[in-house]
N, C-alpha and C. Protein backbone atom coordinates (compact mmCIF):
# COMPACT_ATOMS: atom_id res chain seq x y z
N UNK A 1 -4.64 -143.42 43.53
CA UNK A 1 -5.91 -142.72 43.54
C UNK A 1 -5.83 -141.52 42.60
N UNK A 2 -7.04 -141.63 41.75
CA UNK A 2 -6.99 -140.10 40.78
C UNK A 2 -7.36 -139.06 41.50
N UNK A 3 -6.63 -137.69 41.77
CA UNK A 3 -6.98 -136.38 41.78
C UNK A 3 -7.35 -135.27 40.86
N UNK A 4 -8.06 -134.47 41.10
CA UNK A 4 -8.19 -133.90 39.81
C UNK A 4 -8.01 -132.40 40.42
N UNK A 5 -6.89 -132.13 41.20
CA UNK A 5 -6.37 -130.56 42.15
C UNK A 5 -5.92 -129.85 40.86
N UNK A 6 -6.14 -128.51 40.71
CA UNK A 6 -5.72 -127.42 39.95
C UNK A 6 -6.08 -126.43 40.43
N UNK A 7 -5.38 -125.42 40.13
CA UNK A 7 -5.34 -124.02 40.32
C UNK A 7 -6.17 -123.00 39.30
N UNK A 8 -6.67 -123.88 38.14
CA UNK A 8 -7.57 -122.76 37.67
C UNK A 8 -8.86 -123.60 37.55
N UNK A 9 -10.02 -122.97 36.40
CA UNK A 9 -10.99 -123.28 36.07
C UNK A 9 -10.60 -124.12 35.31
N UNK A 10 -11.15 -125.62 34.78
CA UNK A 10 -11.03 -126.19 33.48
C UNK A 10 -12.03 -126.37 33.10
N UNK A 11 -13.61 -125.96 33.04
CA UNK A 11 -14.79 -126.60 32.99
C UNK A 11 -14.68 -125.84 31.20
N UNK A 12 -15.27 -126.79 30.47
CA UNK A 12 -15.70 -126.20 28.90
C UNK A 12 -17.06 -126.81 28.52
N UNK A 13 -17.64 -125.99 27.81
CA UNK A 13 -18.83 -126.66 27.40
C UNK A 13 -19.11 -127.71 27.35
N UNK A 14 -17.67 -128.26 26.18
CA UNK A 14 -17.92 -129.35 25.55
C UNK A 14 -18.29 -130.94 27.32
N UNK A 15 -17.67 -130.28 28.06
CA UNK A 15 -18.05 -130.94 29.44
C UNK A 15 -19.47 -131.66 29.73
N UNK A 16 -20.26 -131.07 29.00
CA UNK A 16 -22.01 -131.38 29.32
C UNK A 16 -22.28 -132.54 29.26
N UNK A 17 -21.40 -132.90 27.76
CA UNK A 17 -21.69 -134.38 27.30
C UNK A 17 -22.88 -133.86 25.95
N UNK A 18 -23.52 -134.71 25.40
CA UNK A 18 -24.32 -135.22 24.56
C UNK A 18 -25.70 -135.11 24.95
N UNK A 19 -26.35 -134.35 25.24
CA UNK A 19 -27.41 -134.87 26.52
C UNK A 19 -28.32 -135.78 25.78
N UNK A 20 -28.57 -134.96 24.31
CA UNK A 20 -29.57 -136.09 23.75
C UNK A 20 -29.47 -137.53 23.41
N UNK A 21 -28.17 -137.32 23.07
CA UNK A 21 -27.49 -139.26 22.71
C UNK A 21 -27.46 -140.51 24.30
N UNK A 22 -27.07 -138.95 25.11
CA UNK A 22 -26.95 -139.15 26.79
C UNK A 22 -28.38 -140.31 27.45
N UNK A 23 -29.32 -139.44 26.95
CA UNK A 23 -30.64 -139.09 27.49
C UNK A 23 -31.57 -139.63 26.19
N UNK A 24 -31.76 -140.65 25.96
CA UNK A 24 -32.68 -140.64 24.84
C UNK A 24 -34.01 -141.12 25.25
N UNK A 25 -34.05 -141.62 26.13
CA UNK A 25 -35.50 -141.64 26.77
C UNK A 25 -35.88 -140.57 27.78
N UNK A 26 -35.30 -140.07 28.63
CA UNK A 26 -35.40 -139.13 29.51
C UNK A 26 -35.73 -137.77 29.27
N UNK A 27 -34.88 -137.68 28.02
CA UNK A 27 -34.30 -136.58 27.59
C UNK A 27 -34.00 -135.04 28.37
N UNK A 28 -33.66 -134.10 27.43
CA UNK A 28 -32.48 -133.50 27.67
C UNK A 28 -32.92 -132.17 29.32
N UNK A 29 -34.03 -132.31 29.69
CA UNK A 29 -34.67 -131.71 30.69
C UNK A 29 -34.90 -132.08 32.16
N UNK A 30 -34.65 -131.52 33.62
CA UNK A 30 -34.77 -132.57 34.60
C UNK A 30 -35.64 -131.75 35.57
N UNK A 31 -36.90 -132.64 36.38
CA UNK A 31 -37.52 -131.70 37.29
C UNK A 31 -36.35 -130.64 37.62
N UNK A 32 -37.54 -129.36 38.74
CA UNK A 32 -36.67 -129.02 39.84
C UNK A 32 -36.38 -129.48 40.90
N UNK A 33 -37.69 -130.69 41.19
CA UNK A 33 -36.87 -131.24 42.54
C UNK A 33 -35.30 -132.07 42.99
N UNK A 34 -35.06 -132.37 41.35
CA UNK A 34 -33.86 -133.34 41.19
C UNK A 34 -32.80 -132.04 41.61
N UNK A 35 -32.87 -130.32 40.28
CA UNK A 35 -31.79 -129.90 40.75
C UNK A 35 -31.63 -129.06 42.42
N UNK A 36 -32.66 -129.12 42.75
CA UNK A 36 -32.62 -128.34 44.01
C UNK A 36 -31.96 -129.23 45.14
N UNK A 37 -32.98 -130.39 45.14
CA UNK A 37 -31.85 -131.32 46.12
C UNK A 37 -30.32 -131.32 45.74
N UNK A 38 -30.08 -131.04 44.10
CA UNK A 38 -28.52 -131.46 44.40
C UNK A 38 -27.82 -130.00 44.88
N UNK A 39 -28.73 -128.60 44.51
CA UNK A 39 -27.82 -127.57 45.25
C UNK A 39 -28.10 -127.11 46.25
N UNK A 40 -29.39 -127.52 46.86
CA UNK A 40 -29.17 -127.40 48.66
C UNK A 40 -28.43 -128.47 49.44
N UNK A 41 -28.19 -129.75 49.16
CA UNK A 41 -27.46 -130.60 49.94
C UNK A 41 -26.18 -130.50 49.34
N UNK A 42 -25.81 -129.89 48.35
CA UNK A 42 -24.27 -129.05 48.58
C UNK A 42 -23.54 -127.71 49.19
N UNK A 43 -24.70 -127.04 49.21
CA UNK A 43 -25.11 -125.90 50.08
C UNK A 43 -24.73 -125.94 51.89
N UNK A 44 -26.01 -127.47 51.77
CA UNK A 44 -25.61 -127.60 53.38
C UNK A 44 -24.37 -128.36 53.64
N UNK A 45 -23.77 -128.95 53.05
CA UNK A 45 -22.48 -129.73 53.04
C UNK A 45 -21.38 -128.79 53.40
N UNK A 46 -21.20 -127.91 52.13
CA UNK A 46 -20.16 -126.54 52.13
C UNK A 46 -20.70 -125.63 53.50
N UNK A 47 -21.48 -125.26 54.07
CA UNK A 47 -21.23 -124.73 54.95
C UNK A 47 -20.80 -124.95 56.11
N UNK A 48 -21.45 -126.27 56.35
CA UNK A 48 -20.91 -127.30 57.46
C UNK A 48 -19.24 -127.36 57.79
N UNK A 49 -19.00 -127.81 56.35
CA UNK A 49 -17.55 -127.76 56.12
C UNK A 49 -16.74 -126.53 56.19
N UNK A 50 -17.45 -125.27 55.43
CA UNK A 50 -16.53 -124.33 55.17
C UNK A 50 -16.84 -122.76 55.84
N UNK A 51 -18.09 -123.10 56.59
CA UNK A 51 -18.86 -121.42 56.94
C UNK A 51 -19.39 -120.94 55.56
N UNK A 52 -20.37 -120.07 56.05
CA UNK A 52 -21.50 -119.69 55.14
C UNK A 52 -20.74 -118.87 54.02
N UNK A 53 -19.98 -118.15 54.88
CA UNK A 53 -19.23 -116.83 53.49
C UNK A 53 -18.44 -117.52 52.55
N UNK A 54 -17.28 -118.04 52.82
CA UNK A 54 -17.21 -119.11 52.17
C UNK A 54 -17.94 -119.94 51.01
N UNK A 55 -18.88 -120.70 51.60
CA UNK A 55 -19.65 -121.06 50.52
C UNK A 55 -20.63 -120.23 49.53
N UNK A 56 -20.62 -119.06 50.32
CA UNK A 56 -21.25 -118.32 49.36
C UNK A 56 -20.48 -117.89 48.03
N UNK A 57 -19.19 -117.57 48.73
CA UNK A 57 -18.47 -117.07 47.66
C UNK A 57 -18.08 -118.05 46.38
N UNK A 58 -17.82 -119.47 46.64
CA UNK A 58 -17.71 -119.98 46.23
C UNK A 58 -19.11 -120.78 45.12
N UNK A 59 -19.99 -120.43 45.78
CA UNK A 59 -21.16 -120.58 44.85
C UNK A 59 -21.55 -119.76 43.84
N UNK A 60 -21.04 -118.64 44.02
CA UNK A 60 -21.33 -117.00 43.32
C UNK A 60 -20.11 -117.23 42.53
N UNK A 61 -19.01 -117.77 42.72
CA UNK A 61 -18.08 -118.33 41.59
C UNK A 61 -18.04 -119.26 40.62
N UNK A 62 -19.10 -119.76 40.89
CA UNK A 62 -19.89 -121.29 40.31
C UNK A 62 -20.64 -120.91 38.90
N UNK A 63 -21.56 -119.95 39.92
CA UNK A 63 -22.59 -119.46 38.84
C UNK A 63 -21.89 -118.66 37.67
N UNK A 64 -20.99 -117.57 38.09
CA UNK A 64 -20.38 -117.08 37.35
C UNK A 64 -19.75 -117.45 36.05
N UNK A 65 -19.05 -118.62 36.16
CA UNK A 65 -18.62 -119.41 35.08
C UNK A 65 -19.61 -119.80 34.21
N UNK A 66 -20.53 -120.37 35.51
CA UNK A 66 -21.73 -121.26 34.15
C UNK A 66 -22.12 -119.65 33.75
N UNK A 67 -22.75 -118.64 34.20
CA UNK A 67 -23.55 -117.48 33.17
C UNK A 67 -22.20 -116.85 32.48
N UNK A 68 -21.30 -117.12 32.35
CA UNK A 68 -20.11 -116.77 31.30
C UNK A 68 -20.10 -117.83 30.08
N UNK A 69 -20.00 -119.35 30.41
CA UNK A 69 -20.38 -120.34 29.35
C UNK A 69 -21.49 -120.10 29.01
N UNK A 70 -22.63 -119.85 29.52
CA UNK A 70 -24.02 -119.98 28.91
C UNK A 70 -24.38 -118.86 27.85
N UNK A 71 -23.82 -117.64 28.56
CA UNK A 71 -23.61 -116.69 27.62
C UNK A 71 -22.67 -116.71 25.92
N UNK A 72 -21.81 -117.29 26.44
CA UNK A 72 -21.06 -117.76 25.00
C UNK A 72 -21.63 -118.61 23.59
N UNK A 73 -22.04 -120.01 24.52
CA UNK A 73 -23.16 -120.73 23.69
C UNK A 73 -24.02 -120.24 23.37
N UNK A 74 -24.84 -119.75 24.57
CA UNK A 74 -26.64 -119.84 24.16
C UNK A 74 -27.27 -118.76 24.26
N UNK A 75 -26.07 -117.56 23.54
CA UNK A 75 -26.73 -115.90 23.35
C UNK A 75 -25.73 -115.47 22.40
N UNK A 76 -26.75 -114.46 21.55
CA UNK A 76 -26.10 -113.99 20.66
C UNK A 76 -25.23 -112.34 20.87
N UNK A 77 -23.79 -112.52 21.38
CA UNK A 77 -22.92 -111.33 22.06
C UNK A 77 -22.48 -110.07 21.33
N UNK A 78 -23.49 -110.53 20.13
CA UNK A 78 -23.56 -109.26 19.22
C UNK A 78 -24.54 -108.48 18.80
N UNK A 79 -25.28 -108.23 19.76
CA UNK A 79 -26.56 -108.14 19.49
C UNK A 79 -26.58 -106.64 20.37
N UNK A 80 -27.52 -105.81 19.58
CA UNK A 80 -27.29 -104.21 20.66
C UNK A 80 -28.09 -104.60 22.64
N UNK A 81 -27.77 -103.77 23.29
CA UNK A 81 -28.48 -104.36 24.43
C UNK A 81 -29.77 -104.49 24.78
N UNK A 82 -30.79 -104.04 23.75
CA UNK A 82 -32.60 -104.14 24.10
C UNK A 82 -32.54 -106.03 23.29
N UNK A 83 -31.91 -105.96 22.25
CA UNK A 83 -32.24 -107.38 21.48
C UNK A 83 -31.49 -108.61 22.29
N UNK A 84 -30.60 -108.12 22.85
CA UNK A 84 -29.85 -109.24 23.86
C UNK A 84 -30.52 -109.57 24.88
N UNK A 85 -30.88 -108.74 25.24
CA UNK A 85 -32.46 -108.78 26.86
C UNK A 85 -33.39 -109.82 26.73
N UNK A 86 -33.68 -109.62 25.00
CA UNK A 86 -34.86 -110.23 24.97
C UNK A 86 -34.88 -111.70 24.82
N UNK A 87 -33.46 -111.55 23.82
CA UNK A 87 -33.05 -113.37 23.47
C UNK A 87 -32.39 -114.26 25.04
N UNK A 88 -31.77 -112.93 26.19
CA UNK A 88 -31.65 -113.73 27.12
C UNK A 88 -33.18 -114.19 28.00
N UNK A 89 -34.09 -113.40 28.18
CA UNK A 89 -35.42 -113.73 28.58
C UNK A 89 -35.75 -115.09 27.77
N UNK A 90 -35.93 -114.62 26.60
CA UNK A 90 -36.47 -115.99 25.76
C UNK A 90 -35.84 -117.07 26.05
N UNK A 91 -34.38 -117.42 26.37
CA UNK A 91 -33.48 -118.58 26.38
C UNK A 91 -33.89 -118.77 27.71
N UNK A 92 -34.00 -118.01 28.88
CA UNK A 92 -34.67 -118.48 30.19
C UNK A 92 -35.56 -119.22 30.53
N UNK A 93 -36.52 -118.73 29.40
CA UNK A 93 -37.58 -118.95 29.55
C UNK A 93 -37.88 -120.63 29.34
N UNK A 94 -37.25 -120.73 28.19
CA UNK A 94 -36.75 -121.93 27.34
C UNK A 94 -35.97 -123.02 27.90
N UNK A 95 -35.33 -122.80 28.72
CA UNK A 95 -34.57 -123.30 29.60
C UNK A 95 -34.74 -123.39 30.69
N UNK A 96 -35.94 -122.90 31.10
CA UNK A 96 -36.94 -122.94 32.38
C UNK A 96 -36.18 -122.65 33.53
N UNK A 97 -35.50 -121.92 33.33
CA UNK A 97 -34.42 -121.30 34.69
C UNK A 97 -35.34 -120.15 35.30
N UNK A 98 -36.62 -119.53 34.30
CA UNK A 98 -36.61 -118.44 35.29
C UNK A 98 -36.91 -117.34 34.17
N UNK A 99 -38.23 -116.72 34.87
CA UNK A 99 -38.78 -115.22 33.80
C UNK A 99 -37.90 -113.96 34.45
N UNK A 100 -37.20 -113.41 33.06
CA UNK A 100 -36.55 -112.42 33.61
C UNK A 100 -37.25 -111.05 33.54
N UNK A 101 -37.09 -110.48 34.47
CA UNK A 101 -37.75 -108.69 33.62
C UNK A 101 -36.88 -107.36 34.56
N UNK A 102 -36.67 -106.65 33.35
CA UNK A 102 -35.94 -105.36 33.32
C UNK A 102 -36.54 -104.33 34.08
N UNK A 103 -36.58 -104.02 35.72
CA UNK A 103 -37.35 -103.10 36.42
C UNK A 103 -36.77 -101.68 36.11
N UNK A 104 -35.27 -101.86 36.17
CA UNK A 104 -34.90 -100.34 35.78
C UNK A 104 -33.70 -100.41 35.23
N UNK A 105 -32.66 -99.71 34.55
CA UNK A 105 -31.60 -99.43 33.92
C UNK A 105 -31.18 -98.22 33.44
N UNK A 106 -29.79 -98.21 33.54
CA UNK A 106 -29.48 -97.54 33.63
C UNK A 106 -28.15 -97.24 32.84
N UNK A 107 -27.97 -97.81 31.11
CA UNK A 107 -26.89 -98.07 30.57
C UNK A 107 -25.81 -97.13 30.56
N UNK A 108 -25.73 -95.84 30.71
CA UNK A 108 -24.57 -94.98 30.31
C UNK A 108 -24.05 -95.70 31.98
N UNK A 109 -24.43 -95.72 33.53
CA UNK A 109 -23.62 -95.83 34.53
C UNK A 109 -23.62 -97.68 34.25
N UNK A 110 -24.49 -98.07 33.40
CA UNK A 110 -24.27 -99.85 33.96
C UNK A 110 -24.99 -100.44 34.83
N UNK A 111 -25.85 -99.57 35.69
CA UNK A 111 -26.85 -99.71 36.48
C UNK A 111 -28.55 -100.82 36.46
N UNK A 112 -28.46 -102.18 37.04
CA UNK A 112 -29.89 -102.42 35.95
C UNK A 112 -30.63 -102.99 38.10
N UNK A 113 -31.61 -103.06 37.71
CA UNK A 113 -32.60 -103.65 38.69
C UNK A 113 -32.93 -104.56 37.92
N UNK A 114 -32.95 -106.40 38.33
CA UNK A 114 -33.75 -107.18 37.54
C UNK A 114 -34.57 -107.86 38.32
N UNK A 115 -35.28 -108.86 37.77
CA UNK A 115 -36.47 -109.43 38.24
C UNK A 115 -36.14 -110.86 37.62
N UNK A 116 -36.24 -111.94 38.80
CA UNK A 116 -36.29 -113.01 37.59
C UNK A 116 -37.87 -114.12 38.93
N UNK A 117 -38.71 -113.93 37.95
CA UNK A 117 -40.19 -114.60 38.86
C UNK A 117 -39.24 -116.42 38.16
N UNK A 118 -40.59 -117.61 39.13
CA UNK A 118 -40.79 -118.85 39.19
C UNK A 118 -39.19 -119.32 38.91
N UNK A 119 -38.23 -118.20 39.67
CA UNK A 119 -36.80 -119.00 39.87
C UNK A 119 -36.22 -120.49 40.08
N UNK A 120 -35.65 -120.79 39.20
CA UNK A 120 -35.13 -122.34 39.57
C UNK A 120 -34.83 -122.34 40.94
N UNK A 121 -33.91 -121.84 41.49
CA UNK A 121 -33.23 -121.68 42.74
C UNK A 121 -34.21 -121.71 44.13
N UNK A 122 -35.39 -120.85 44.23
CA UNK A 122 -35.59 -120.68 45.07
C UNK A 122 -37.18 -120.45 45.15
N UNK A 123 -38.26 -120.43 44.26
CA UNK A 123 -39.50 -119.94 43.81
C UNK A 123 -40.23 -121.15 44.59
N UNK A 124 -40.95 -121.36 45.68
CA UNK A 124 -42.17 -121.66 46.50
C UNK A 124 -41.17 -122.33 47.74
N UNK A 125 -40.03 -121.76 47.74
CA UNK A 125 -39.16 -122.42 49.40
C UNK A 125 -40.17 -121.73 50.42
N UNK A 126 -40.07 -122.41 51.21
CA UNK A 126 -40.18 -121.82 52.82
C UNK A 126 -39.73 -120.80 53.48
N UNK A 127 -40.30 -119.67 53.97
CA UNK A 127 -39.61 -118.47 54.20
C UNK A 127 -38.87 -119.05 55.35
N UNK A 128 -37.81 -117.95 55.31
CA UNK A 128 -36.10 -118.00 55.83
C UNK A 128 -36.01 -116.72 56.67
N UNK A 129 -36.00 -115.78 55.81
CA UNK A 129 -35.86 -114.54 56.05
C UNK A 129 -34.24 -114.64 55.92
N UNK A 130 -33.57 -114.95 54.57
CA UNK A 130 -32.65 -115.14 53.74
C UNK A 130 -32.55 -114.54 52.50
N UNK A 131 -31.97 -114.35 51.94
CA UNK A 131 -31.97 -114.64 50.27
C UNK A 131 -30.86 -115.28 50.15
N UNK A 132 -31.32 -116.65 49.08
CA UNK A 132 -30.88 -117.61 48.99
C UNK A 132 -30.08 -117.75 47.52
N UNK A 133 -30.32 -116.93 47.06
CA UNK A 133 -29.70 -117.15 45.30
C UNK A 133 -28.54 -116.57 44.89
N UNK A 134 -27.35 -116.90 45.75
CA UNK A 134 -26.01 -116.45 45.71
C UNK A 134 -25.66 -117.22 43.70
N UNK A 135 -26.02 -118.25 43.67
CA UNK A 135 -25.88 -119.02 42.42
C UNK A 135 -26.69 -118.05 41.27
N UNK A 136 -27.13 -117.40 41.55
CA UNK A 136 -28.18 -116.46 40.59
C UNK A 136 -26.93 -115.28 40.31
N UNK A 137 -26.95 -114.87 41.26
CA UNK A 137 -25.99 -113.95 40.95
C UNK A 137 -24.27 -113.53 40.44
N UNK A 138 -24.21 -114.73 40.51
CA UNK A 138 -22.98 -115.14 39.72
C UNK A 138 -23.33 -115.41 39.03
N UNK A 139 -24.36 -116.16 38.09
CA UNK A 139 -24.92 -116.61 36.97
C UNK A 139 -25.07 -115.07 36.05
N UNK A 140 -25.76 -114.08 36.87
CA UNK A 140 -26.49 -112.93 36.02
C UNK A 140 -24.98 -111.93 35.54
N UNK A 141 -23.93 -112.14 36.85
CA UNK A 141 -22.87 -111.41 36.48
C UNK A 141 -22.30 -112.07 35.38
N UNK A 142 -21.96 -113.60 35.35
CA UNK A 142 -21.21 -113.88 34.54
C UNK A 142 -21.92 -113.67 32.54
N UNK A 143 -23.16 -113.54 32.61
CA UNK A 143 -23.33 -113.19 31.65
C UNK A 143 -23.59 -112.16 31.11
N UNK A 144 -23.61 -111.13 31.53
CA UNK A 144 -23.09 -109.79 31.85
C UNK A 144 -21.69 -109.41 31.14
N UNK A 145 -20.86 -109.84 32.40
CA UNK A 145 -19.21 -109.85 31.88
C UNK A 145 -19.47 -110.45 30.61
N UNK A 146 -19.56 -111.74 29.83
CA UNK A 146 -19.49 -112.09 28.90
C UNK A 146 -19.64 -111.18 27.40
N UNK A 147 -20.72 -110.42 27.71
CA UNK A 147 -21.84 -109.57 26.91
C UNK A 147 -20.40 -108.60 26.78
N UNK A 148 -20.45 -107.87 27.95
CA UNK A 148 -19.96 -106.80 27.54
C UNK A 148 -18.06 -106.64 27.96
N UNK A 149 -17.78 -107.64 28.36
CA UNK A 149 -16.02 -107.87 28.41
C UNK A 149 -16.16 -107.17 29.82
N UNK A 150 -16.95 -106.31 30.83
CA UNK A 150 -16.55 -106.06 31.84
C UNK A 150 -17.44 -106.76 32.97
N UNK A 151 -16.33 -106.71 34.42
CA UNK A 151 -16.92 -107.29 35.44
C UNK A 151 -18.19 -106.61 35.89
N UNK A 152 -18.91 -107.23 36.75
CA UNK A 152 -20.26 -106.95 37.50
C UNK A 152 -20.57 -107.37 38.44
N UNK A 153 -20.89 -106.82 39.79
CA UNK A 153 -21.28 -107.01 40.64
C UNK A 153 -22.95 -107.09 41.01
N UNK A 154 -23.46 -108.66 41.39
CA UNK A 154 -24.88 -108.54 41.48
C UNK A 154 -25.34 -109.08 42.59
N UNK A 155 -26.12 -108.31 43.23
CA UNK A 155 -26.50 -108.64 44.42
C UNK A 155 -28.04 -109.04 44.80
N UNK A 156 -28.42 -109.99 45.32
CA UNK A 156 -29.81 -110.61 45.77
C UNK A 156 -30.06 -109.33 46.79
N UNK A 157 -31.10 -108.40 46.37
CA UNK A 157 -31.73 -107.45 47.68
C UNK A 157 -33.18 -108.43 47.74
N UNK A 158 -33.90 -109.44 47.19
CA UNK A 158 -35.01 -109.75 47.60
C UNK A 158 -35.09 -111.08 47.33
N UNK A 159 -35.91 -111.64 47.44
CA UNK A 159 -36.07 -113.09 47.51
C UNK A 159 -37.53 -113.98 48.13
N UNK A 160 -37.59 -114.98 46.96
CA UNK A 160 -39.04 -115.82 47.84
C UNK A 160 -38.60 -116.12 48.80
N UNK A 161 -37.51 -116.53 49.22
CA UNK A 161 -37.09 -117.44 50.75
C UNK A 161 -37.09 -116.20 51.75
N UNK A 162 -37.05 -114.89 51.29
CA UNK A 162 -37.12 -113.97 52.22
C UNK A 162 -38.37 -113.24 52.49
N UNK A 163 -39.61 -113.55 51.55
CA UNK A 163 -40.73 -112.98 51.29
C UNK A 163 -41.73 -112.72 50.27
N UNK A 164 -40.39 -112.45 49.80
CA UNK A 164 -40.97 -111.66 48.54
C UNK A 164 -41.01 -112.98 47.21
N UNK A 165 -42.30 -112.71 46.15
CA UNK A 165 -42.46 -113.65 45.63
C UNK A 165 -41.99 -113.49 43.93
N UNK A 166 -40.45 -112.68 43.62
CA UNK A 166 -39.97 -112.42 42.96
C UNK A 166 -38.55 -112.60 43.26
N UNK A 167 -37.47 -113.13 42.96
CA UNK A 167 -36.01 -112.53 43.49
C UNK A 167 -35.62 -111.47 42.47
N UNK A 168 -35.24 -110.16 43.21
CA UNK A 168 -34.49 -109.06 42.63
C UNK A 168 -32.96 -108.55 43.13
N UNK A 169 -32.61 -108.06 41.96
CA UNK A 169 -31.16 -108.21 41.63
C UNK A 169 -30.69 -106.72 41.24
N UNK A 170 -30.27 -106.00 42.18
CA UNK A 170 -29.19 -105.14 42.13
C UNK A 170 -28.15 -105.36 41.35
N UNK A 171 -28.23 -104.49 40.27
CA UNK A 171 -26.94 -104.71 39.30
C UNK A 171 -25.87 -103.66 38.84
N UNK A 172 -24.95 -103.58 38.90
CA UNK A 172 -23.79 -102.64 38.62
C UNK A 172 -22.59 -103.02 37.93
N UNK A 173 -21.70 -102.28 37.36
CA UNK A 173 -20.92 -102.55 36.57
C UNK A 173 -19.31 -102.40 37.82
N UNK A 174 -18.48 -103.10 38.10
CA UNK A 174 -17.25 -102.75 38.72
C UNK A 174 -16.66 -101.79 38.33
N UNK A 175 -16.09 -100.73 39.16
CA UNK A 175 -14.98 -99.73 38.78
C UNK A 175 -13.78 -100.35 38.25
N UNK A 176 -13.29 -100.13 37.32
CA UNK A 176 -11.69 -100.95 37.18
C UNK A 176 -10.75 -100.18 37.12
């Protein structure tokens, strides 16, 4: 039987595949209902299996990678930080993950409040009285870290599944 056990990350871009050669009738775009079913019924799987913290953490490690790859590919990491904002909004947008917007910041401490409306993750769920976008926030850190070589801590304070019809994102830079 093949295993595929390791101790680190091996995921690389080049991993995606082809999508267009992949996908030539379909092509390279998929509802949200396709990706939501696949990350809430892994969601509910991992917790079942592993407890909630757990899977959280491990989802917020998920995202992280992908907004560290995504950042590499599909943003330009040289760019001052108002023009990087904008090309990451635009690539969101583009990529239909999700409108981002800049509520407050705070660059000399690292400090940002974000906004990301009609979220892949979580935009017309059923209230919970949750926030549900642990995958968001590893996503927003990891491209973050990418940008600027340091870690970040980002935290869901709001959420459609919790009410609110925006998810917002507490953002900070780690002490090191």
């Amino acid at each position: 039987m093949f295993k595929e056990e390791r101790d680190c990350n091996k995921f690389s871009w080049e991993d995606l595949g082809d999508l267009e050669k992949g996908r030539p009738n379909l092509g390279t775009m998929v509802p949200v209902l396709a990706y939501r079913l696949l990350q809430y019924t892994w969601r509910d799987v991992l917790i079942t299996e592993l407890g909630v913290n757990r899977t959280n953490d491990i989802i917020i490690k998920a995202g992280r990678l992908a907004g560290t790859n995504f950042c590499r590919h599909m943003l330009n990491r040289e760019l001052g930080f108002d023009e990087f904002v904008a090309e990451l909004q635009q690539t969101l947008k583009e990529q239909a993950i999700g409108l981002l917007r800049v509520e407050q910041v705070d660059l000399e401490k690292m400090r940002m409040t974000l906004t990301v409306a009609e979220d892949l993750d979580c935009s017309g769920l059923p209230f919970t009285d949750e926030v549900v976008c642990q995958y968001d926030e590893g996503f927003i850190a990891g491209i973050l870290e990418a940008y600027t070589g340091k870690p970040f801590l980002v935290k869901e304070i709001d959420c459609w599944a919790s009410g609110d019809r925006v998810c917002r994102f507490d953002v900070k830079i780690l002490e090191e």
